[in-house]
PDB file of N, CA and C in Angstrom:
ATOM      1  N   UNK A   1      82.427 116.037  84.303  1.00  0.00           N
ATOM      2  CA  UNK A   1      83.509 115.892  85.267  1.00  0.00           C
ATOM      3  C   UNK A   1      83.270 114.691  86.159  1.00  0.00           C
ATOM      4  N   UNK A   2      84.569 114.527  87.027  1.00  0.00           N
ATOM      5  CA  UNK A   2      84.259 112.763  87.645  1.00  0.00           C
ATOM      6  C   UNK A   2      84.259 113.549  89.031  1.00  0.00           C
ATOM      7  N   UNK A   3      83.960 113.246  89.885  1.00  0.00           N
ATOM      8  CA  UNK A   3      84.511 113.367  91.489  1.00  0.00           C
ATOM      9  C   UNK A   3      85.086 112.646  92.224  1.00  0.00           C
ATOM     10  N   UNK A   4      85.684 112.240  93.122  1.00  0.00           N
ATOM     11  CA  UNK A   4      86.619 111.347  93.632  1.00  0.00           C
ATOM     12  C   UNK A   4      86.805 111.712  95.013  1.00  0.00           C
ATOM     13  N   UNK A   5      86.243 110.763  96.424  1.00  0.00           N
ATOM     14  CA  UNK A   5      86.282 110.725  97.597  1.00  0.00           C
ATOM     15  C   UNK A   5      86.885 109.999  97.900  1.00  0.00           C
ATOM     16  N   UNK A   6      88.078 110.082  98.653  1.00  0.00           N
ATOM     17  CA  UNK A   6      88.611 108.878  99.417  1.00  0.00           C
ATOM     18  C   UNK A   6      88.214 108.811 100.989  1.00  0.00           C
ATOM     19  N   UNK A   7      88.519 108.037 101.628  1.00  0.00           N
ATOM     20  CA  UNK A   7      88.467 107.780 102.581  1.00  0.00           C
ATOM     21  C   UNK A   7      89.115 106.129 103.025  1.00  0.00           C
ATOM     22  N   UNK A   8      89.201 105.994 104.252  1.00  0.00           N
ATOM     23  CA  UNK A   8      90.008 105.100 104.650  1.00  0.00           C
ATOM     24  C   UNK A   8      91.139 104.933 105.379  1.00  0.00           C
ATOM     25  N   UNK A   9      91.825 106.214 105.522  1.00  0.00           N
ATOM     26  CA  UNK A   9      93.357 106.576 105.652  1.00  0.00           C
ATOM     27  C   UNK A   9      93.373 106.263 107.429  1.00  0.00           C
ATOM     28  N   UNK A  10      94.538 106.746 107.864  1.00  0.00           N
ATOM     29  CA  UNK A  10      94.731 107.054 109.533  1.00  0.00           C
ATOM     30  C   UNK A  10      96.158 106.248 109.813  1.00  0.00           C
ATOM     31  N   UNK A  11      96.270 106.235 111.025  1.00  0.00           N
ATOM     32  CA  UNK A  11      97.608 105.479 111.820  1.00  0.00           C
ATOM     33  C   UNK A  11      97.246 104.111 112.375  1.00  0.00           C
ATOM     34  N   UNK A  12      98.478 103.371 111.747  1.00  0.00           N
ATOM     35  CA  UNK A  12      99.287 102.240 111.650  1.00  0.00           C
ATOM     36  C   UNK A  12      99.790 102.208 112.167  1.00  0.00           C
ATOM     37  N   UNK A  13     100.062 100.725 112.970  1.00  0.00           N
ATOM     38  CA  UNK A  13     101.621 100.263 113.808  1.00  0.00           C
ATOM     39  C   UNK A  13     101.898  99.682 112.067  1.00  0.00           C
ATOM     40  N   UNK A  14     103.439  99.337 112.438  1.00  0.00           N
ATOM     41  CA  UNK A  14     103.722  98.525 111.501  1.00  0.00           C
ATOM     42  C   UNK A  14     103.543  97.110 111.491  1.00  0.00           C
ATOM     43  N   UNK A  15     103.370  96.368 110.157  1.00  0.00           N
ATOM     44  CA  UNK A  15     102.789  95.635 109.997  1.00  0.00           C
ATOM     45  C   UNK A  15     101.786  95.253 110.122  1.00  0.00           C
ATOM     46  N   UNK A  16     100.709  96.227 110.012  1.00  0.00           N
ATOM     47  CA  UNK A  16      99.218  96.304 110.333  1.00  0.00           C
ATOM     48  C   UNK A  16      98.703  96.561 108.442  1.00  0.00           C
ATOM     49  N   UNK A  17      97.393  96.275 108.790  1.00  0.00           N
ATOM     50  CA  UNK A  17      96.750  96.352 107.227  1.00  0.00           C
ATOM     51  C   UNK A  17      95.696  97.619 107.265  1.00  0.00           C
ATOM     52  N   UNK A  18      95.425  98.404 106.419  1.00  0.00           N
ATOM     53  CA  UNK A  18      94.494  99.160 106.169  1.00  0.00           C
ATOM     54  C   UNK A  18      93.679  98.914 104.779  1.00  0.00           C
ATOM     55  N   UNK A  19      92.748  99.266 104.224  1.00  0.00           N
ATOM     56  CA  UNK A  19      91.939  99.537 103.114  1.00  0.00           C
ATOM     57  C   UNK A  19      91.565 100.725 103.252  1.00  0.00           C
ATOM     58  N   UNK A  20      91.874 101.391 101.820  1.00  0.00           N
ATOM     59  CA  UNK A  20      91.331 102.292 101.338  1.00  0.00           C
ATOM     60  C   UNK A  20      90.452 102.425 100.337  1.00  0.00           C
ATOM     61  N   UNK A  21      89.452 103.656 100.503  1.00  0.00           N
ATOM     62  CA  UNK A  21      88.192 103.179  99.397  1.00  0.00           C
ATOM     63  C   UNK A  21      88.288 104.621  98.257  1.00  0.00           C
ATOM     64  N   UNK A  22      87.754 104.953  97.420  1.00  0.00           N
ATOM     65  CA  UNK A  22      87.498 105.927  96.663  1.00  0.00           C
ATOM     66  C   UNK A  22      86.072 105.623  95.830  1.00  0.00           C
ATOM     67  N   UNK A  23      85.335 106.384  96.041  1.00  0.00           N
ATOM     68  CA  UNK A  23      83.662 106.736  95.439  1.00  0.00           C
ATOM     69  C   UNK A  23      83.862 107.680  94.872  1.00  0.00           C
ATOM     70  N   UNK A  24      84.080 107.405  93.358  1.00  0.00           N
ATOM     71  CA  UNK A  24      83.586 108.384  91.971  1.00  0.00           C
ATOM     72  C   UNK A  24      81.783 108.426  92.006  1.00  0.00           C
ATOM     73  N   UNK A  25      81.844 109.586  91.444  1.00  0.00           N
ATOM     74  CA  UNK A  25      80.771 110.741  90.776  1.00  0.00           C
ATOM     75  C   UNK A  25      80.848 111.230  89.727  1.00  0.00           C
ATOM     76  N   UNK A  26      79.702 111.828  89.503  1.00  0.00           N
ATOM     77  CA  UNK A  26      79.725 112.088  88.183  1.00  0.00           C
ATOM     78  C   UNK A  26      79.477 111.268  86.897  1.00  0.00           C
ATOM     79  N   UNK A  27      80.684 111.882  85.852  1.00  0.00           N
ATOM     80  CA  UNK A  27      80.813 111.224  84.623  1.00  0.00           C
ATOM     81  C   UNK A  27      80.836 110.332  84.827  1.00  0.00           C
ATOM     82  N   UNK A  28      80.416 109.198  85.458  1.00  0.00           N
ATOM     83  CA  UNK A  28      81.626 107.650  85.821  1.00  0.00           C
ATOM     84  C   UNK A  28      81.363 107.150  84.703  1.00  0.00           C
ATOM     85  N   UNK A  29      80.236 106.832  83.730  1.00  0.00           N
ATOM     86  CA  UNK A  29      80.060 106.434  82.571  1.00  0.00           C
ATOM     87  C   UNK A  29      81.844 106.482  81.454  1.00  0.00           C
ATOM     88  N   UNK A  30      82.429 107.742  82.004  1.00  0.00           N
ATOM     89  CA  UNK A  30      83.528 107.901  81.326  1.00  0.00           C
ATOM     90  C   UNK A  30      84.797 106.936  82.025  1.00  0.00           C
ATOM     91  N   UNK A  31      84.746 106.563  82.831  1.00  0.00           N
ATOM     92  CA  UNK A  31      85.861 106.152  83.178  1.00  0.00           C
ATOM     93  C   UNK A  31      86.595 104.828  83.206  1.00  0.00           C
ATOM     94  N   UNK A  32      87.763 104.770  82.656  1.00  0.00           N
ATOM     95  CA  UNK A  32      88.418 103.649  82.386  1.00  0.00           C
ATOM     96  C   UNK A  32      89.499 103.366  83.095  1.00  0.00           C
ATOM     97  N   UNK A  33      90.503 103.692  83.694  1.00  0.00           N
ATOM     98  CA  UNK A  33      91.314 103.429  84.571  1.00  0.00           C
ATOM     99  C   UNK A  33      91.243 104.400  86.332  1.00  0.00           C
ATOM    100  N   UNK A  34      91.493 103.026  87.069  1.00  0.00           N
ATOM    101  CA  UNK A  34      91.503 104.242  88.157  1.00  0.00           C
ATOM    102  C   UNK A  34      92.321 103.513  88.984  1.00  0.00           C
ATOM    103  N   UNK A  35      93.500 104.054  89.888  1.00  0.00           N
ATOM    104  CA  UNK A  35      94.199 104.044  90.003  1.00  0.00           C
ATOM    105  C   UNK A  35      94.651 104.904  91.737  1.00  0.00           C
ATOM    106  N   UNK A  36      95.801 104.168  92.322  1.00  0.00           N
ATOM    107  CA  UNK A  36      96.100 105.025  93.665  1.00  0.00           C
ATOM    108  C   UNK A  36      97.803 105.319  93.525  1.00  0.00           C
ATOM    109  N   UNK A  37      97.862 107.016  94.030  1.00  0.00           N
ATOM    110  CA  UNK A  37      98.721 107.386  94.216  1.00  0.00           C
ATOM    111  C   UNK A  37      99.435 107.847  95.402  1.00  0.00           C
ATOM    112  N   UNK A  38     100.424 107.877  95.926  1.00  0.00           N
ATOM    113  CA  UNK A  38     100.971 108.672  97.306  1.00  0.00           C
ATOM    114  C   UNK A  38     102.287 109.429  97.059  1.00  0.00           C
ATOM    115  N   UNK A  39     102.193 110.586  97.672  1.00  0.00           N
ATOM    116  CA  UNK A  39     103.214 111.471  97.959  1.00  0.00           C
ATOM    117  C   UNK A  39     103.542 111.562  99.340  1.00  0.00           C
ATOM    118  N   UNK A  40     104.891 111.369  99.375  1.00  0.00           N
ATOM    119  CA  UNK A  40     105.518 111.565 101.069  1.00  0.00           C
ATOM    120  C   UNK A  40     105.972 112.838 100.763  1.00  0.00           C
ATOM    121  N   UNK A  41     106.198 113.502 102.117  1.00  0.00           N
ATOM    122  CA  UNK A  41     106.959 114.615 102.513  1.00  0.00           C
ATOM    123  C   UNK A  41     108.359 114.691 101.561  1.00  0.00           C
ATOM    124  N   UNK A  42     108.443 115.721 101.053  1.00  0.00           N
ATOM    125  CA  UNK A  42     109.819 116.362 100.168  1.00  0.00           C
ATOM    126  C   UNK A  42     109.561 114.906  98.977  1.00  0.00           C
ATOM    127  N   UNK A  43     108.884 114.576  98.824  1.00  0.00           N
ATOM    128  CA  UNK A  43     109.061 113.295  97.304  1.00  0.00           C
ATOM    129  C   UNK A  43     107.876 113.519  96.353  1.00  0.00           C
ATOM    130  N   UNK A  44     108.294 113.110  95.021  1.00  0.00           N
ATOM    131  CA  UNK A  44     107.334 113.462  93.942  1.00  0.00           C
ATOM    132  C   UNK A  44     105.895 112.084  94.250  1.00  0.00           C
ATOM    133  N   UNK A  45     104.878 112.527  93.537  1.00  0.00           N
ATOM    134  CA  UNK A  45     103.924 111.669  94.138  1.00  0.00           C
ATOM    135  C   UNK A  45     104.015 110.933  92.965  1.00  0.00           C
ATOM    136  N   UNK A  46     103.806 109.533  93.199  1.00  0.00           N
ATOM    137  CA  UNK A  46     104.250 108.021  92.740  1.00  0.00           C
ATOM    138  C   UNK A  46     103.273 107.074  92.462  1.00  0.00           C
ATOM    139  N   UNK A  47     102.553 106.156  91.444  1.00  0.00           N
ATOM    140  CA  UNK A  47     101.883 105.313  91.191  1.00  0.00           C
ATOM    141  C   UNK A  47     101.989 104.486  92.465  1.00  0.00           C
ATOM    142  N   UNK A  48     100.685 103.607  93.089  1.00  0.00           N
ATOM    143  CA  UNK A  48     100.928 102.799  94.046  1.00  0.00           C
ATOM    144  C   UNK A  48     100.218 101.199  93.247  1.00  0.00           C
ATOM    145  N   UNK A  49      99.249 101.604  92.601  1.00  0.00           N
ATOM    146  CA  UNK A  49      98.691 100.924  91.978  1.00  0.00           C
ATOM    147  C   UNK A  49      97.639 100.942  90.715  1.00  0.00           C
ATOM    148  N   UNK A  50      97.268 100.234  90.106  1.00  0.00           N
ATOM    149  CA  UNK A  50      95.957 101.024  88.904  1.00  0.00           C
ATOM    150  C   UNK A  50      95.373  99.898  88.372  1.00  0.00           C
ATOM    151  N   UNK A  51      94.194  99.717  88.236  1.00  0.00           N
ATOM    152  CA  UNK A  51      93.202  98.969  87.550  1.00  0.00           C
ATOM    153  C   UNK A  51      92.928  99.385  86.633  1.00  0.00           C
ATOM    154  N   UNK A  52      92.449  98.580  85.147  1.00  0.00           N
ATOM    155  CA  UNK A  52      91.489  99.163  84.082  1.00  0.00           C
ATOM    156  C   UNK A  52      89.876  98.524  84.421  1.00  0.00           C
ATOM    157  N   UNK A  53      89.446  99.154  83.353  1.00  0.00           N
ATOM    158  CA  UNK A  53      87.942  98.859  83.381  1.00  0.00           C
ATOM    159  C   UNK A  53      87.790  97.142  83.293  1.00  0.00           C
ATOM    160  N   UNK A  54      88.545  96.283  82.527  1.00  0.00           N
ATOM    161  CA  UNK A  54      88.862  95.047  81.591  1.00  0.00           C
ATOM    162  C   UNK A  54      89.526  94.478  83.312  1.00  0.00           C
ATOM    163  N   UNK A  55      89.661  95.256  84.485  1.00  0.00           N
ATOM    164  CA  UNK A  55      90.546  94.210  85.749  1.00  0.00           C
ATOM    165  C   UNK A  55      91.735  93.736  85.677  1.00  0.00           C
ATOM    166  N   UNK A  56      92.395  94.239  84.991  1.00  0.00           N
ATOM    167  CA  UNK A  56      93.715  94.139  84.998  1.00  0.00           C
ATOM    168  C   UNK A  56      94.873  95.062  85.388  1.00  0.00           C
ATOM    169  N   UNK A  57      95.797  94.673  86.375  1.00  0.00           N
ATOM    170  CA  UNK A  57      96.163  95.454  87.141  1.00  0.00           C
ATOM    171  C   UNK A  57      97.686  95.726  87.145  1.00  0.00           C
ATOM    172  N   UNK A  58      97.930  96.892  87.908  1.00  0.00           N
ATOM    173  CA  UNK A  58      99.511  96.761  87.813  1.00  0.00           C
ATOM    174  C   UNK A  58      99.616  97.826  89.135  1.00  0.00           C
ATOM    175  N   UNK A  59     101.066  97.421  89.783  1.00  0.00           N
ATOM    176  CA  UNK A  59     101.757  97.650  90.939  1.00  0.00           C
ATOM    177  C   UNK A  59     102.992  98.157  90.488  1.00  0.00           C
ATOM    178  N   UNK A  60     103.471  98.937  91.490  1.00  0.00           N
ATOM    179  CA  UNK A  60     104.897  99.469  92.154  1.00  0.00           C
ATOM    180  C   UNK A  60     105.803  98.087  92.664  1.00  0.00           C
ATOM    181  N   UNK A  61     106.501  98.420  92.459  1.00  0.00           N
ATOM    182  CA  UNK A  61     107.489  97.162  93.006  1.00  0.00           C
ATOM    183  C   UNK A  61     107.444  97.234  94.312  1.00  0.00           C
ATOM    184  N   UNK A  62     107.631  98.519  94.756  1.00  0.00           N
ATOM    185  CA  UNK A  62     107.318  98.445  96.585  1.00  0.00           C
ATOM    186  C   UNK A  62     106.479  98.061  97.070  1.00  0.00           C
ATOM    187  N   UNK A  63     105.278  98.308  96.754  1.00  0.00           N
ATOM    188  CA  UNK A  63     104.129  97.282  96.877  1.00  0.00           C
ATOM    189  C   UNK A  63     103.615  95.643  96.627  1.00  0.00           C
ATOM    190  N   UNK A  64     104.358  95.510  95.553  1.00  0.00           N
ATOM    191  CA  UNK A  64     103.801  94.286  94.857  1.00  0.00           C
ATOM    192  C   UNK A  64     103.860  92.848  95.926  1.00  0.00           C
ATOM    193  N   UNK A  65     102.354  92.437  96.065  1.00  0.00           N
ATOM    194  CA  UNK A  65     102.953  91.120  97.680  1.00  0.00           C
ATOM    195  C   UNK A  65     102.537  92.093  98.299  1.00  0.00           C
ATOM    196  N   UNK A  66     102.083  93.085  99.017  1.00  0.00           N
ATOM    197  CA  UNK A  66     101.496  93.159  99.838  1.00  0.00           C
ATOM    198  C   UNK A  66     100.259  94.031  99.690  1.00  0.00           C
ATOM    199  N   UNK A  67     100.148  94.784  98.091  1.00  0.00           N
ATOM    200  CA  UNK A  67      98.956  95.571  98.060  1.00  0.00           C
ATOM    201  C   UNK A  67      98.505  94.880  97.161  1.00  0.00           C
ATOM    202  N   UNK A  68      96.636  95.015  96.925  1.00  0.00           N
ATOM    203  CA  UNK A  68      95.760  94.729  96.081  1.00  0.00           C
ATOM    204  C   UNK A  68      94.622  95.805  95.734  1.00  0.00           C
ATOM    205  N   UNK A  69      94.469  95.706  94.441  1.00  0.00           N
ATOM    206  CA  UNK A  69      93.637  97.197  94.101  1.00  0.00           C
ATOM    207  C   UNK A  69      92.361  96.048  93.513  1.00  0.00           C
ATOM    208  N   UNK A  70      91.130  96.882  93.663  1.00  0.00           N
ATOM    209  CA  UNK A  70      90.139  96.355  92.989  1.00  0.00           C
ATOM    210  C   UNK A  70      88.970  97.061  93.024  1.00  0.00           C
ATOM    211  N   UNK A  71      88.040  96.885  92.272  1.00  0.00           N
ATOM    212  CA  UNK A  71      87.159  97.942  91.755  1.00  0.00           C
ATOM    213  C   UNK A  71      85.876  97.303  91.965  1.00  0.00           C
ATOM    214  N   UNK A  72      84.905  98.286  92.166  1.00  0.00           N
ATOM    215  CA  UNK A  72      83.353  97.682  91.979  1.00  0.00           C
ATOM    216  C   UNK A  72      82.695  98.518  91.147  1.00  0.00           C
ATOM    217  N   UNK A  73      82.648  98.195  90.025  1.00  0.00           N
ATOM    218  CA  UNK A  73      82.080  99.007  89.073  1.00  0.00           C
ATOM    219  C   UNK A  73      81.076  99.738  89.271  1.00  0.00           C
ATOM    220  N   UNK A  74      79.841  98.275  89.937  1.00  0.00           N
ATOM    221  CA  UNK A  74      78.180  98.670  89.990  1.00  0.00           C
ATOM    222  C   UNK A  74      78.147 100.190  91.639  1.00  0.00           C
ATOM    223  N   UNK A  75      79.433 100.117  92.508  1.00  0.00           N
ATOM    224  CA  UNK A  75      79.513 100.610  93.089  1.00  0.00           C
ATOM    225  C   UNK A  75      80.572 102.300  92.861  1.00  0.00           C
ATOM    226  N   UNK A  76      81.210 102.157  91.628  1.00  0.00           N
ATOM    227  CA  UNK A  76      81.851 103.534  91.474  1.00  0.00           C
ATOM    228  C   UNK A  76      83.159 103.610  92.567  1.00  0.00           C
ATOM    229  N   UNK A  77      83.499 102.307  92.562  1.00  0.00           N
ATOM    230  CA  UNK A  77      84.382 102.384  93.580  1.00  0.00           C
ATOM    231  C   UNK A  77      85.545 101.479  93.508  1.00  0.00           C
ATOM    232  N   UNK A  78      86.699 102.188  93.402  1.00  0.00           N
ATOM    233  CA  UNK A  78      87.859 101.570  93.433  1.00  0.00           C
ATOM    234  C   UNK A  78      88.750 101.683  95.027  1.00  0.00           C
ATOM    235  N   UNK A  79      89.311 100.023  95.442  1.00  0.00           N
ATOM    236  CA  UNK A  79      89.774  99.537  96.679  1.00  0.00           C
ATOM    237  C   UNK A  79      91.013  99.646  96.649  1.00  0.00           C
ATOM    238  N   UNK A  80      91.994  99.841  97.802  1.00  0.00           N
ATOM    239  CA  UNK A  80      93.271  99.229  97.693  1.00  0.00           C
ATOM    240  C   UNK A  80      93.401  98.925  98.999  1.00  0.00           C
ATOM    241  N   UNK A  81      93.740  97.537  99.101  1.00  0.00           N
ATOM    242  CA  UNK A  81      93.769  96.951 100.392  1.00  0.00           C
ATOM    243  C   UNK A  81      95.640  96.601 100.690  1.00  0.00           C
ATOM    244  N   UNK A  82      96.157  97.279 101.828  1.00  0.00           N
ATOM    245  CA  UNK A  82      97.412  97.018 101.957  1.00  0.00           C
ATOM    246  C   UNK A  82      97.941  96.218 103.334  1.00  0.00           C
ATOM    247  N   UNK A  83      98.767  95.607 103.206  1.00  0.00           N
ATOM    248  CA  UNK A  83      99.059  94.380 104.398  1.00  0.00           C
ATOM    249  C   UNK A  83     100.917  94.889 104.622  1.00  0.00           C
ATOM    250  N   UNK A  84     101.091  94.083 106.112  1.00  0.00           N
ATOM    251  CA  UNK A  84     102.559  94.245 106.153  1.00  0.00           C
ATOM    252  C   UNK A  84     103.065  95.517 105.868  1.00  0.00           C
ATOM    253  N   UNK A  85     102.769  97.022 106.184  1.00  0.00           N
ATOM    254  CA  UNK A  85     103.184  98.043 106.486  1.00  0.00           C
ATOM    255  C   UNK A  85     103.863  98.839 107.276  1.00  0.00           C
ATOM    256  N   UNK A  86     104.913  98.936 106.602  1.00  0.00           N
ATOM    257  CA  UNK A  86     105.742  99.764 107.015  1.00  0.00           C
ATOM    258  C   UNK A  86     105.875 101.796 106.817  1.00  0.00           C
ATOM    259  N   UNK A  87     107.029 101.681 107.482  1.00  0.00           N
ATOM    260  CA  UNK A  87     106.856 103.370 108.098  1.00  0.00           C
ATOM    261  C   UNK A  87     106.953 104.235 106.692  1.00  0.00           C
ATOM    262  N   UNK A  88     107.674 103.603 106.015  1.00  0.00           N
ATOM    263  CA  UNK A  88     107.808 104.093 104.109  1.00  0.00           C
ATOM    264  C   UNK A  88     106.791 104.495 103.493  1.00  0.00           C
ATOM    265  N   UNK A  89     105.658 103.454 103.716  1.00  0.00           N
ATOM    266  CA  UNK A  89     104.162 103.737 103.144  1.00  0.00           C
ATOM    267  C   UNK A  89     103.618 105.273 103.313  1.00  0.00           C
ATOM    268  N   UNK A  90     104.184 105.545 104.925  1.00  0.00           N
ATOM    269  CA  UNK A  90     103.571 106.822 105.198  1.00  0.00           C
ATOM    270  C   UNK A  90     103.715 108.021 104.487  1.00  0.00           C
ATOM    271  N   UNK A  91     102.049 108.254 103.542  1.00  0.00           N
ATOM    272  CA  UNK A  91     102.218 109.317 102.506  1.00  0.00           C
ATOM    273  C   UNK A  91     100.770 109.394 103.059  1.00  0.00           C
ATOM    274  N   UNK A  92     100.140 110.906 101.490  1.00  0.00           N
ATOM    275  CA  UNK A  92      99.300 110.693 101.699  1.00  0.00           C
ATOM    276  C   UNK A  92      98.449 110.268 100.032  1.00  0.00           C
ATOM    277  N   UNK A  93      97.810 109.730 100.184  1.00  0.00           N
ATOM    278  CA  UNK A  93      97.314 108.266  99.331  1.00  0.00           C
ATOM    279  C   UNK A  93      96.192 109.287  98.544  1.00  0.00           C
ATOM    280  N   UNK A  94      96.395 109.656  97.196  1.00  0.00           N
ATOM    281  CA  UNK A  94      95.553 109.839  95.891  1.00  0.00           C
ATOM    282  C   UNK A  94      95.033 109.451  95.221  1.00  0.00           C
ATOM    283  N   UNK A  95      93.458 109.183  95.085  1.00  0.00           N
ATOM    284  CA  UNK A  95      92.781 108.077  94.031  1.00  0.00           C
ATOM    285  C   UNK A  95      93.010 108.835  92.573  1.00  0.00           C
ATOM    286  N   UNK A  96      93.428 108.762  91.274  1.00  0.00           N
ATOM    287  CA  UNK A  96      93.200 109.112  90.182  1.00  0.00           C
ATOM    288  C   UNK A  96      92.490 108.002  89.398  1.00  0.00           C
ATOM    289  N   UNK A  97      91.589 108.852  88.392  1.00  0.00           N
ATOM    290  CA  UNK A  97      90.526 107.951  87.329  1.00  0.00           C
ATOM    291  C   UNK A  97      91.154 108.681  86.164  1.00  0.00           C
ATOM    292  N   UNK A  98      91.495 107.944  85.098  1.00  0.00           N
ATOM    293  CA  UNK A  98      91.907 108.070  83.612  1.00  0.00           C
ATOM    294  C   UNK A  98      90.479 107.983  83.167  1.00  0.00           C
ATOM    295  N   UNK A  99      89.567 108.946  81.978  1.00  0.00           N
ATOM    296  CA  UNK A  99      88.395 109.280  81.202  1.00  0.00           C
ATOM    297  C   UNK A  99      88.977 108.579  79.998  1.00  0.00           C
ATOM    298  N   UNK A 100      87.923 108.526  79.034  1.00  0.00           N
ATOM    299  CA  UNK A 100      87.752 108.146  78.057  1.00  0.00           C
ATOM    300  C   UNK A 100      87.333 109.319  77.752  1.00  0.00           C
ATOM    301  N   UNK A 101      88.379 110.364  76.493  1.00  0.00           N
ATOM    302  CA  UNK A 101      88.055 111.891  76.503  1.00  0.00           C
ATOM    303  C   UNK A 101      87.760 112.333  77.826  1.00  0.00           C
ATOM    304  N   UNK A 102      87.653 112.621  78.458  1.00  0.00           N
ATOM    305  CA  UNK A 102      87.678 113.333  79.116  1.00  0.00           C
ATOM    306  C   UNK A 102      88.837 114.115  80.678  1.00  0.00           C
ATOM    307  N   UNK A 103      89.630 113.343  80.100  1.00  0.00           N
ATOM    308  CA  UNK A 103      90.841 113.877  80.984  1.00  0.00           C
ATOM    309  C   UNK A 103      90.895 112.879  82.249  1.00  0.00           C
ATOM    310  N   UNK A 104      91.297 113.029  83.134  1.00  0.00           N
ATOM    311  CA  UNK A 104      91.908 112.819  84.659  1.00  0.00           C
ATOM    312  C   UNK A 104      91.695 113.894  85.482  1.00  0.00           C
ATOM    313  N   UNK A 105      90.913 112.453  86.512  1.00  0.00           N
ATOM    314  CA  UNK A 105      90.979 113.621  87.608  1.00  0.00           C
ATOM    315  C   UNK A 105      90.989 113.069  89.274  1.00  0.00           C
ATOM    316  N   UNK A 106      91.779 114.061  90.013  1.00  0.00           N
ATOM    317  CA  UNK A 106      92.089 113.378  91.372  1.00  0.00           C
ATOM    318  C   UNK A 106      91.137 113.350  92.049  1.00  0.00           C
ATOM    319  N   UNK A 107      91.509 112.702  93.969  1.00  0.00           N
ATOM    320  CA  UNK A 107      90.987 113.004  95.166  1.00  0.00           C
ATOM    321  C   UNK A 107      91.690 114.195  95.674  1.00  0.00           C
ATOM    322  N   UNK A 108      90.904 114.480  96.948  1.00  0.00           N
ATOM    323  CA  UNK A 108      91.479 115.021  97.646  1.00  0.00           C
ATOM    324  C   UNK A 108      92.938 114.660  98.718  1.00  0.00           C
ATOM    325  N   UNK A 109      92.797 113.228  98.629  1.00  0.00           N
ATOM    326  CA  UNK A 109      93.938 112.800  99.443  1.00  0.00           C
ATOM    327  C   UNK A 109      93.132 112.241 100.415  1.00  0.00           C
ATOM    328  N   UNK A 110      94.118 111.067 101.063  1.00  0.00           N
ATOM    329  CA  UNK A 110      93.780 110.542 102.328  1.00  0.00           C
ATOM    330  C   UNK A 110      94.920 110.376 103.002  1.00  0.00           C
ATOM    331  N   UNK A 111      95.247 110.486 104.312  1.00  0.00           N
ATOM    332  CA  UNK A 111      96.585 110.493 105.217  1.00  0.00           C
ATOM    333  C   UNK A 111      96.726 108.834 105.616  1.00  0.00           C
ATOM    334  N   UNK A 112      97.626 108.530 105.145  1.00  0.00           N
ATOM    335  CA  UNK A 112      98.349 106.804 106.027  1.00  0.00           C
ATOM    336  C   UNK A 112      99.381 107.308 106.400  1.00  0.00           C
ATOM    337  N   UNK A 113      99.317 107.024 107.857  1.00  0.00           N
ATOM    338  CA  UNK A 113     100.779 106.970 108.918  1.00  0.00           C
ATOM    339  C   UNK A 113     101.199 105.710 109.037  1.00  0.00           C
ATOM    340  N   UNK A 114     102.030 105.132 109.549  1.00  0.00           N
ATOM    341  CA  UNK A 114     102.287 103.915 110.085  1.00  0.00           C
ATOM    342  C   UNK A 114     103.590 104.421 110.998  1.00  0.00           C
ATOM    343  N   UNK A 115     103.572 103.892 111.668  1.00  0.00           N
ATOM    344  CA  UNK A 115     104.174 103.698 113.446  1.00  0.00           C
ATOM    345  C   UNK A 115     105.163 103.035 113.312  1.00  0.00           C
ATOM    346  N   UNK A 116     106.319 103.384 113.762  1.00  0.00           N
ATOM    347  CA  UNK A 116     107.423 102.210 113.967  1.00  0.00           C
ATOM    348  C   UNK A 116     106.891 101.529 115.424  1.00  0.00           C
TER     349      UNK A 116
END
């Protein structure tokens, strides 16, 4: 199994930047994509961003221009650094890792507010 900590989250004015971090465990040997998700209040939870193992990346259109995802392998740790935030953003932010066999598996969540 993988484990998955996030941390990073909290309140934003708008147009302020945060980073968020996630530290896998475990299997990490297994893991090939990892990836951030957010769910707002009453909405289905939504890709924000995702890296593969190979660094190649892909975004949400709502994001794209102002977020960047990136990974440190030797560290088990995938980044997403976000700029120019607005009150929309405010969800709360899910690291998922795609296995090689071995399935997917989440965080616990981290809370981003942002402030009008």
């Amino acid at each position: 199994q993988v484990q998955l900590v996030e941390s990073g989250g909290g309140l934003v004015q708008a147009g302020g930047s945060l980073r968020l971090s996630c530290v896998a465990s475990g299997r990490v040997f297994s893991i090939n994509v990892m990836g951030w998700y957010r769910q707002a209040p009453g909405k289905q939870r939504e890709l924000v961003a995702q890296i593969t193992s190979g660094g190649i990346t892909n975004y949400a259109d709502s994001v794209k221009g102002r977020a960047t995802i990136s990974r440190d392998n030797a560290k088990n740790t995938v980044y997403l650094q976000m700029s120019g935030l607005k009150p929309e953003d405010t969800a709360v932010y899910y690291c998922r890792t795609l296995t090689r066999g071995s399935g997917d598996y989440w965080g616990q969540g981290t809370q981003v507010t942002v402030s009008s």
